[in-house]
N, C-alpha and C. Protein backbone atom coordinates (compact mmCIF):
# COMPACT_ATOMS: atom_id res chain seq x y z
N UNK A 1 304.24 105.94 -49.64
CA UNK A 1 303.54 105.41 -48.49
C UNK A 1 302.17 104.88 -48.88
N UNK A 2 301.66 105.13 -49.79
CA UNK A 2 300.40 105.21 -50.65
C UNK A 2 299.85 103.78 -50.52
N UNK A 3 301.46 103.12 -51.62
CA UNK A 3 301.48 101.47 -51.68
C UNK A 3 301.38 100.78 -50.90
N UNK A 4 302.16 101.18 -49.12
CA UNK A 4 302.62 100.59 -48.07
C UNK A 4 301.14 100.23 -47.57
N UNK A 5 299.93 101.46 -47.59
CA UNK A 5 298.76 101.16 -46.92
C UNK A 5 297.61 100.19 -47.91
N UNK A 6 298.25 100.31 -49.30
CA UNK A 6 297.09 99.65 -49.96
C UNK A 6 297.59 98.26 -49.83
N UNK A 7 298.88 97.70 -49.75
CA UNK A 7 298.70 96.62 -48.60
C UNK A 7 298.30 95.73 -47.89
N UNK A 8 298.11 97.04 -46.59
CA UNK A 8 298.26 96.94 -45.85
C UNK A 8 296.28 96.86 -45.20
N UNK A 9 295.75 97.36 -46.12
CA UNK A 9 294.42 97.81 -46.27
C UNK A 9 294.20 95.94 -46.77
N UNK A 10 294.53 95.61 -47.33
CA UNK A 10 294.39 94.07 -48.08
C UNK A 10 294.85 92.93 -46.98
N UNK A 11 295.81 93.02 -46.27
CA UNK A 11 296.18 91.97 -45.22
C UNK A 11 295.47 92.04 -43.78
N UNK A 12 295.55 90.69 -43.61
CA UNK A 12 295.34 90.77 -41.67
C UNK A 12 295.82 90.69 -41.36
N UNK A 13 297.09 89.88 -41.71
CA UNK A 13 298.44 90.11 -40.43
C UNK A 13 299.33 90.27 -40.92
N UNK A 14 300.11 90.76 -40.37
CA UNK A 14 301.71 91.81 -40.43
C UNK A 14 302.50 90.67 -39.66
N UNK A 15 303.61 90.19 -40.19
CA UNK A 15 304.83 89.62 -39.48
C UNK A 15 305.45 89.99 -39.22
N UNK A 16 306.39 90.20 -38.17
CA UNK A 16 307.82 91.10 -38.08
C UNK A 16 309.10 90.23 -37.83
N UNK A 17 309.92 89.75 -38.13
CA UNK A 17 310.72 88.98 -38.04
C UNK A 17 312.20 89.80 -37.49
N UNK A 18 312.56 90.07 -35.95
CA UNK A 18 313.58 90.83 -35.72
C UNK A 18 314.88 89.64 -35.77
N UNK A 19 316.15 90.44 -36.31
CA UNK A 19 316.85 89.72 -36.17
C UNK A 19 317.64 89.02 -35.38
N UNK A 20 317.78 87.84 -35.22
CA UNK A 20 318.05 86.73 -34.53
C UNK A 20 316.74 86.80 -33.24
N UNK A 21 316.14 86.94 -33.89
CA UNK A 21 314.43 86.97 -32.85
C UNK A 21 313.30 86.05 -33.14
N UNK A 22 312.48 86.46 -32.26
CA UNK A 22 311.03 85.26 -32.52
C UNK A 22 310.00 86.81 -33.53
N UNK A 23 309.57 85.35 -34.54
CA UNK A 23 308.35 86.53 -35.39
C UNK A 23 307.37 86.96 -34.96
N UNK A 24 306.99 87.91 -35.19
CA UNK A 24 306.22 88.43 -34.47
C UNK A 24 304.94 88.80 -34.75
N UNK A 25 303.54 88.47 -34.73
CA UNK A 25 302.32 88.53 -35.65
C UNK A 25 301.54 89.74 -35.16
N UNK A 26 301.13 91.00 -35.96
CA UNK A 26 299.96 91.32 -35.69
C UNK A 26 298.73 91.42 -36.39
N UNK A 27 297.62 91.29 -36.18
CA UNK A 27 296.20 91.45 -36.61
C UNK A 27 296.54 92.86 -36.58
N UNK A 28 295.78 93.24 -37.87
CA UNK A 28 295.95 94.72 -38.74
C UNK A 28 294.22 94.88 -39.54
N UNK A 29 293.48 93.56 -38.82
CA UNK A 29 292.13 94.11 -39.65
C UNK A 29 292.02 95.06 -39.33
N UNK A 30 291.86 95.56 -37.97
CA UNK A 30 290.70 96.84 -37.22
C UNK A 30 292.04 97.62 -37.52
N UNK A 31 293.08 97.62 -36.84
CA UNK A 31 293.95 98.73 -37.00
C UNK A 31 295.00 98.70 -37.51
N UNK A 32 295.50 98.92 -38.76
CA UNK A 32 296.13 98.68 -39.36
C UNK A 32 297.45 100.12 -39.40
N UNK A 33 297.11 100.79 -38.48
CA UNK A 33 298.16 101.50 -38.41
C UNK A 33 299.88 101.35 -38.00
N UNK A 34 300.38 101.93 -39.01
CA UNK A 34 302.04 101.42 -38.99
C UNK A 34 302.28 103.05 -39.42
N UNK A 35 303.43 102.88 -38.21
CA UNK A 35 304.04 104.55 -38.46
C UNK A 35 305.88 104.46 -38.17
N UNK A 36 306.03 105.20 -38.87
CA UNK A 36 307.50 105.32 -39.44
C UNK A 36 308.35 106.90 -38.78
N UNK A 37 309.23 106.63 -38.30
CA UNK A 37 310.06 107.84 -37.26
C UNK A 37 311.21 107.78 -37.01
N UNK A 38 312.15 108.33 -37.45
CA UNK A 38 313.37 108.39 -36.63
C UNK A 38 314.03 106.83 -36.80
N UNK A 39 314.40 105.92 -37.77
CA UNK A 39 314.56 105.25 -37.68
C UNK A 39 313.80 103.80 -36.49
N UNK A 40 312.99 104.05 -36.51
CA UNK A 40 311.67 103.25 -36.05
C UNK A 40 310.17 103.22 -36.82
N UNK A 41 309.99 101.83 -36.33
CA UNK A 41 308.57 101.19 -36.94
C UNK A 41 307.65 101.41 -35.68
N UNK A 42 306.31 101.52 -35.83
CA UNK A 42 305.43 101.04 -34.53
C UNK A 42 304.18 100.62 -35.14
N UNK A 43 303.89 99.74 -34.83
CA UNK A 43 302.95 98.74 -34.66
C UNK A 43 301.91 98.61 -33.60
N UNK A 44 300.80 99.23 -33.44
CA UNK A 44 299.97 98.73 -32.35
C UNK A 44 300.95 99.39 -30.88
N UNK A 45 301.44 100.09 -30.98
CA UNK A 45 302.04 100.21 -29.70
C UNK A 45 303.21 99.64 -29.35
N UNK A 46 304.06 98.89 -30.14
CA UNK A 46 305.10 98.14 -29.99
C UNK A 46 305.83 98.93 -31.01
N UNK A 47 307.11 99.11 -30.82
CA UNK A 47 308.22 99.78 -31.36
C UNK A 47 309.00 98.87 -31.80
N UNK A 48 309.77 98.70 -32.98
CA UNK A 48 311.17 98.00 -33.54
C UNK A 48 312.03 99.62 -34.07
N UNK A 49 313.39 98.95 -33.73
CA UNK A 49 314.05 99.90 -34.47
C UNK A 49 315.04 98.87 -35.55
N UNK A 50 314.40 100.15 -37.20
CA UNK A 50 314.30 99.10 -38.59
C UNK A 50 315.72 98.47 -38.54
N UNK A 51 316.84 99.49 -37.47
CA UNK A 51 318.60 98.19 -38.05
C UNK A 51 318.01 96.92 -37.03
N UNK A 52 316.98 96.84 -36.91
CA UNK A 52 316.96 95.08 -35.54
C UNK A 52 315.73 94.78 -36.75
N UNK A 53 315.52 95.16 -37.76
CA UNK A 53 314.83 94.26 -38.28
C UNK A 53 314.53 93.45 -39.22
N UNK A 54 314.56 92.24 -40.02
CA UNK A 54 315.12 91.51 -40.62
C UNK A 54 314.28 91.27 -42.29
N UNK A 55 312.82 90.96 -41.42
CA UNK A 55 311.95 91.04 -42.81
C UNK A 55 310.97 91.37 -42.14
N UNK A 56 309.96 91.54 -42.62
CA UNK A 56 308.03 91.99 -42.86
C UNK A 56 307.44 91.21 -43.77
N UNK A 57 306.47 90.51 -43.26
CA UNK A 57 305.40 89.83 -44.21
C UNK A 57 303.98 90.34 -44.22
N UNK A 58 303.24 90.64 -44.79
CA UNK A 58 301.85 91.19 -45.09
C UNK A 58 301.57 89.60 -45.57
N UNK A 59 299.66 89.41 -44.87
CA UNK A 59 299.09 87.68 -45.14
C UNK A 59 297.54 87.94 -45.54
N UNK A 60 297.00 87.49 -46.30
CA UNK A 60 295.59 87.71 -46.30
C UNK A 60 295.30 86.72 -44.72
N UNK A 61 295.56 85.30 -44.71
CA UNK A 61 295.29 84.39 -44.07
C UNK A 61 296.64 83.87 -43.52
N UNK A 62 297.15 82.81 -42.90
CA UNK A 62 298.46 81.87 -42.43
C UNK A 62 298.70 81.82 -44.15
N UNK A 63 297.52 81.24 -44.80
CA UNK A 63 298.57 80.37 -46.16
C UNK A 63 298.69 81.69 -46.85
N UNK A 64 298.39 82.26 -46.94
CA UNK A 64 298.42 83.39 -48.63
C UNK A 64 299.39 84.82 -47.73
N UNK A 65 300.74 84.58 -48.51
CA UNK A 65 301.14 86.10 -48.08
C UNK A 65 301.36 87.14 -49.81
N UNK A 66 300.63 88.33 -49.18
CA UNK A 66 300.51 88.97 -50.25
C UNK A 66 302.13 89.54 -50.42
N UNK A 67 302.77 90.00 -49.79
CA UNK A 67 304.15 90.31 -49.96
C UNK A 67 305.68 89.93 -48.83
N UNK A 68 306.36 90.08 -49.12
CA UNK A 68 307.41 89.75 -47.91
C UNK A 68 308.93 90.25 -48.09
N UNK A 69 309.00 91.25 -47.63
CA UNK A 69 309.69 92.47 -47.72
C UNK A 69 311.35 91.71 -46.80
N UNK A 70 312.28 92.16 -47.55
CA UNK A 70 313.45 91.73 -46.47
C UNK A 70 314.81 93.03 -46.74
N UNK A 71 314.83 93.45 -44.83
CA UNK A 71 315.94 94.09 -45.38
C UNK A 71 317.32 94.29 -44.84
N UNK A 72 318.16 93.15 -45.53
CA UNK A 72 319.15 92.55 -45.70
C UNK A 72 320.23 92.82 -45.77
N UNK A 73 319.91 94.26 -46.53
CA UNK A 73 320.89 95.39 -47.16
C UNK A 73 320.68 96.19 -46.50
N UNK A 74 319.97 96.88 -45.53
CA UNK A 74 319.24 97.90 -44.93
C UNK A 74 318.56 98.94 -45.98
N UNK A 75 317.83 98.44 -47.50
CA UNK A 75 317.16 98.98 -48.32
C UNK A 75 316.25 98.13 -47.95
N UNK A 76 314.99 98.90 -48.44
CA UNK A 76 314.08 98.04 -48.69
C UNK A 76 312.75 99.21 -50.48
N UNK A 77 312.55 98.23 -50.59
CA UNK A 77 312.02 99.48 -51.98
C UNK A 77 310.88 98.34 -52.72
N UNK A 78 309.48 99.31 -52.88
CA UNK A 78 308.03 98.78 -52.99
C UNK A 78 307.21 99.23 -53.54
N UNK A 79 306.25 98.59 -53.86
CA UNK A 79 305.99 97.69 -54.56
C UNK A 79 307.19 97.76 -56.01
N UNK A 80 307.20 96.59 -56.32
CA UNK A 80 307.95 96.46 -57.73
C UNK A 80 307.18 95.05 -58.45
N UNK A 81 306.54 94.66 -59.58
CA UNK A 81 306.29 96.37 -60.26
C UNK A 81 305.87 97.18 -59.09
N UNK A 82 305.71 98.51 -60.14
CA UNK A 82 305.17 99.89 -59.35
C UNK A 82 304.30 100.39 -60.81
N UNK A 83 302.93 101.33 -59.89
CA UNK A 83 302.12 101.84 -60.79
C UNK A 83 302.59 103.12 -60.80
N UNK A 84 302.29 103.44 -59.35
CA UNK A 84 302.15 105.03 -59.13
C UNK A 84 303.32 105.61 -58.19
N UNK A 85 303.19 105.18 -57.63
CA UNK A 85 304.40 105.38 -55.82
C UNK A 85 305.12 104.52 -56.03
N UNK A 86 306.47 104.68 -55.70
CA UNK A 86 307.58 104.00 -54.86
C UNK A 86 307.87 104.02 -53.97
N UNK A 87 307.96 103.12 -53.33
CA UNK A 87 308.46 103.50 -51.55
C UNK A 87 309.89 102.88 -51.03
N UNK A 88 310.61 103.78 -50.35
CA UNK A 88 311.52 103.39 -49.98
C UNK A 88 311.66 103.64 -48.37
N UNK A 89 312.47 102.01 -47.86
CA UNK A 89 312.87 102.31 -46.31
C UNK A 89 313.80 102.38 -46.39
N UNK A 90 314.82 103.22 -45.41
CA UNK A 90 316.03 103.10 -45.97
C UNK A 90 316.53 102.89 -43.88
N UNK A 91 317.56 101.97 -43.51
CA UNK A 91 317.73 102.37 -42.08
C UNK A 91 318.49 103.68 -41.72
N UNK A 92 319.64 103.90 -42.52
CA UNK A 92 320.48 105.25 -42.14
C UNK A 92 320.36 106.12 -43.23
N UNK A 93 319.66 107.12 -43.08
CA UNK A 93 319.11 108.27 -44.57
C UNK A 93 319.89 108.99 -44.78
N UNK A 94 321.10 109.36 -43.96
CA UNK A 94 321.24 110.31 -43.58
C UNK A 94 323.05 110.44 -45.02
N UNK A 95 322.43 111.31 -45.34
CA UNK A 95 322.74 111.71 -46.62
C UNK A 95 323.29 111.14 -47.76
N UNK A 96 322.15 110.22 -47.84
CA UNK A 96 321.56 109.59 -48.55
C UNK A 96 320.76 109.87 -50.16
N UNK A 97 320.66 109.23 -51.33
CA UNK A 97 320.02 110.23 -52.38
C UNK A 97 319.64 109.10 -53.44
N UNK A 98 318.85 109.80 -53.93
CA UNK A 98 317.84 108.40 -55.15
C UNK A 98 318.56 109.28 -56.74
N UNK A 99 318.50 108.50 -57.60
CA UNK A 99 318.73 108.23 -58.90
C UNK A 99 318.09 107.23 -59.59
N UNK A 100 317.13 108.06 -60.45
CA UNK A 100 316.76 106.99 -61.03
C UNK A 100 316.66 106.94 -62.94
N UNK A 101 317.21 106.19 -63.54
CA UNK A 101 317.63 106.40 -64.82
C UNK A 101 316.95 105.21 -65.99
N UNK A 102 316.85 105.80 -66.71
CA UNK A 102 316.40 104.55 -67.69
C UNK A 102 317.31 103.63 -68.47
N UNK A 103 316.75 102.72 -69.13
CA UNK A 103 317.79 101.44 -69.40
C UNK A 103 319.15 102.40 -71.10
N UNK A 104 318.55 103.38 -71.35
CA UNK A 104 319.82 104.51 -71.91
C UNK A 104 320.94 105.00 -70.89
N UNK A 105 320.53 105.22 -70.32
CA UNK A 105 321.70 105.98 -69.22
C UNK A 105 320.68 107.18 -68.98
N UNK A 106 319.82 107.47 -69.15
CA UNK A 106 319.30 109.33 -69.23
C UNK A 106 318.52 109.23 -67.29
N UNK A 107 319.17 110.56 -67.13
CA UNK A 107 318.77 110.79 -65.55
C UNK A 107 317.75 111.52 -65.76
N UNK A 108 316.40 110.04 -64.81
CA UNK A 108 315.25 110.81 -65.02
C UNK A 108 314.07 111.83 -63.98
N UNK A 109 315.24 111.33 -62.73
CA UNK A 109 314.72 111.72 -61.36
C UNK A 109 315.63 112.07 -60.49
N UNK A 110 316.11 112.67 -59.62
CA UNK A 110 316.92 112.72 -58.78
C UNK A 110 316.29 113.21 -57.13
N UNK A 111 317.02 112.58 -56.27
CA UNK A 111 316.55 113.37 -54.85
C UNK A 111 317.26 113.31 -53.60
N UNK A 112 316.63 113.86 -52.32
CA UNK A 112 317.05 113.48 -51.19
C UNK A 112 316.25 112.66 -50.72
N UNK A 113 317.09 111.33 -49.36
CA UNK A 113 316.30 110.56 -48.58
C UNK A 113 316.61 111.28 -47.44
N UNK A 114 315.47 111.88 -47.06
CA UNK A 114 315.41 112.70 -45.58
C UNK A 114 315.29 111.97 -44.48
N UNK A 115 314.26 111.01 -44.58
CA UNK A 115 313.64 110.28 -43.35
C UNK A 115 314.06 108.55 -43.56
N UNK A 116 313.77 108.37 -43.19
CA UNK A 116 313.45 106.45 -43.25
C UNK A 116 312.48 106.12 -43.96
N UNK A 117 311.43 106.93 -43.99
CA UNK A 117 310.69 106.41 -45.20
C UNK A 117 310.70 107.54 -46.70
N UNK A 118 311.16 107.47 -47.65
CA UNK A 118 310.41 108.16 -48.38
C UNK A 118 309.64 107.45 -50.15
N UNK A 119 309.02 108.23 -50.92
CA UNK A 119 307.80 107.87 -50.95
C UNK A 119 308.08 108.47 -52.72
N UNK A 120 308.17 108.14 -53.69
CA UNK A 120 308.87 108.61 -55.16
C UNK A 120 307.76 107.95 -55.89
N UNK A 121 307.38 109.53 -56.53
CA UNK A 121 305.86 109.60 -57.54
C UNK A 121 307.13 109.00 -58.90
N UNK A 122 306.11 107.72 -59.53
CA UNK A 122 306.78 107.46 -60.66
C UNK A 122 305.85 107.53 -61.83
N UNK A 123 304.34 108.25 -61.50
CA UNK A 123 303.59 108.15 -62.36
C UNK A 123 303.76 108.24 -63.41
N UNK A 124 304.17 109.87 -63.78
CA UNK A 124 304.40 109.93 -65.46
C UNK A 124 305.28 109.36 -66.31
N UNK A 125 306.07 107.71 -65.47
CA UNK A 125 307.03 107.45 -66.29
C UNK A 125 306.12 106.28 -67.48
N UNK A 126 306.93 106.44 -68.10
CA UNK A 126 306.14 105.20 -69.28
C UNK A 126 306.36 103.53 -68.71
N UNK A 127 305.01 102.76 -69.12
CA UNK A 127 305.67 101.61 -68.80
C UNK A 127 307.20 100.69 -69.19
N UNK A 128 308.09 99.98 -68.49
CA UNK A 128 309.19 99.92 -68.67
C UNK A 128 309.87 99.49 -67.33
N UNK A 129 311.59 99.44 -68.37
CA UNK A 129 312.66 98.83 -67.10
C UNK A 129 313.62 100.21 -66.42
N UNK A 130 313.32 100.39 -65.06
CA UNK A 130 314.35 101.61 -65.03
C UNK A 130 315.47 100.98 -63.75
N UNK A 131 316.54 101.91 -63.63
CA UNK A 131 317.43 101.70 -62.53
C UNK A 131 317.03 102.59 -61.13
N UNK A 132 317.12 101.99 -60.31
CA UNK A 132 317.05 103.27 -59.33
C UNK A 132 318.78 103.35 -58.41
N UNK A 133 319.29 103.99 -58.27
CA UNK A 133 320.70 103.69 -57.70
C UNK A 133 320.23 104.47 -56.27
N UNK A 134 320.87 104.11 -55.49
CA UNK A 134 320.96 104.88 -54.13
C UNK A 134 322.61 104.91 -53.72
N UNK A 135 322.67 106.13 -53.36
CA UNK A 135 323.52 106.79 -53.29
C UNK A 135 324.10 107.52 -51.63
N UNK A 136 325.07 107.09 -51.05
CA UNK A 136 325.02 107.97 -49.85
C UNK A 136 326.60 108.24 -49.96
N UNK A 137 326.59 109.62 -49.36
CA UNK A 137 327.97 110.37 -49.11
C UNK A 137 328.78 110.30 -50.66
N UNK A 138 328.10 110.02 -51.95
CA UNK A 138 328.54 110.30 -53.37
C UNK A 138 328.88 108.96 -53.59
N UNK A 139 328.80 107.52 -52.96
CA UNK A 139 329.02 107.05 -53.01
C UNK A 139 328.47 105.58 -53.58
N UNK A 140 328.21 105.17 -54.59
CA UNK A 140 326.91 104.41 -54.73
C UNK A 140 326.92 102.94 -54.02
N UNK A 141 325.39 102.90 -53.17
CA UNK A 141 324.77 101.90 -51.91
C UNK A 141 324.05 100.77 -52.58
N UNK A 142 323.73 101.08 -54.02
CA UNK A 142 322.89 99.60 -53.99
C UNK A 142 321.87 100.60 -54.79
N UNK A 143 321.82 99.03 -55.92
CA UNK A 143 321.28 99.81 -57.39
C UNK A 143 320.01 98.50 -57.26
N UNK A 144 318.62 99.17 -57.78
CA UNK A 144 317.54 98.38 -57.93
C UNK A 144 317.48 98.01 -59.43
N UNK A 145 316.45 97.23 -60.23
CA UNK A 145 316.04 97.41 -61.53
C UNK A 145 314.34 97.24 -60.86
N UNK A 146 313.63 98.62 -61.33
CA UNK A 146 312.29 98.90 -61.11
C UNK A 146 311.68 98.43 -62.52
N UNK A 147 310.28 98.22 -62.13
CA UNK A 147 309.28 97.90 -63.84
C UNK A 147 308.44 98.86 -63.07
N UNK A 148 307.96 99.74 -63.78
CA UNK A 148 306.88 100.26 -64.04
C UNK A 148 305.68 99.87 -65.05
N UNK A 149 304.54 98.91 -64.46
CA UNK A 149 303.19 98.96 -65.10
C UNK A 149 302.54 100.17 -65.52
């Protein structure tokens, strides 16, 4: 979540693009709070729920967007590179699980996705190419390739 606010701390406006919807802009100078629940986003007081939602853009200005998140797959996984944190949205968590391995095969992390958001310290890994697989009901959902700076 670390990543999500440093951001988020950097942009003024937040896009929300619901699907088959009109985008949706908010100003995030003064309040830049975004909170994550139960399979929901909120924004300023406005609620999306993440399966109605399509992408997210973070903007310094209209022209400059610092990132633009889409989730397509109902993954979504951030910053990449990554320094420190990983973040993952996931829409249905629900038993759900991270793997993450290096370009050997060697398992170097393993976990549960409890919530919709969770949040994977990758600090002590060395810089490099790793896999992250996600996994639900033993079943594998959709494999990333992460860089770690």
């Amino acid at each position: 979540m670390l990543a999500f606010a440093m951001i988020c701390l950097q942009a003024q406006t937040l896009y929300v693009q619901p699907i088959g919807g009109e985008q949706v802009a908010f100003s995030i100078i003064e309040n830049p709070k975004i909170t994550f629940g139960n399979g929901t986003m909120t924004i300023q007081g406005t609620t999306f729920q993440l399966a109605d939602v399509q992408n997210l853009s973070f903007a310094t200005n209209a022209a400059t967007k610092l990132v633009a998140v889409n989730f397509d797959d109902n993954f979504l996984v951030f910053p990449n590179p990554v320094s420190d944190e990983l973040s993952l949205i996931v829409k249905n968590p629900q038993g759900m699980n991270f793997r993450i391995f290096d370009l050997n095969g060697r398992l170097l992390k393993i976990g549960n996705l409890n919530s919709t958001v969770t949040t994977i310290n990758v600090q002590g890994f060395r810089k490099g190419t790793y896999l992250l697989n996600l996994e639900q009901n033993g079943q594998s959902m959709q494999s990333f390739r992460i860089i770690k700076q």
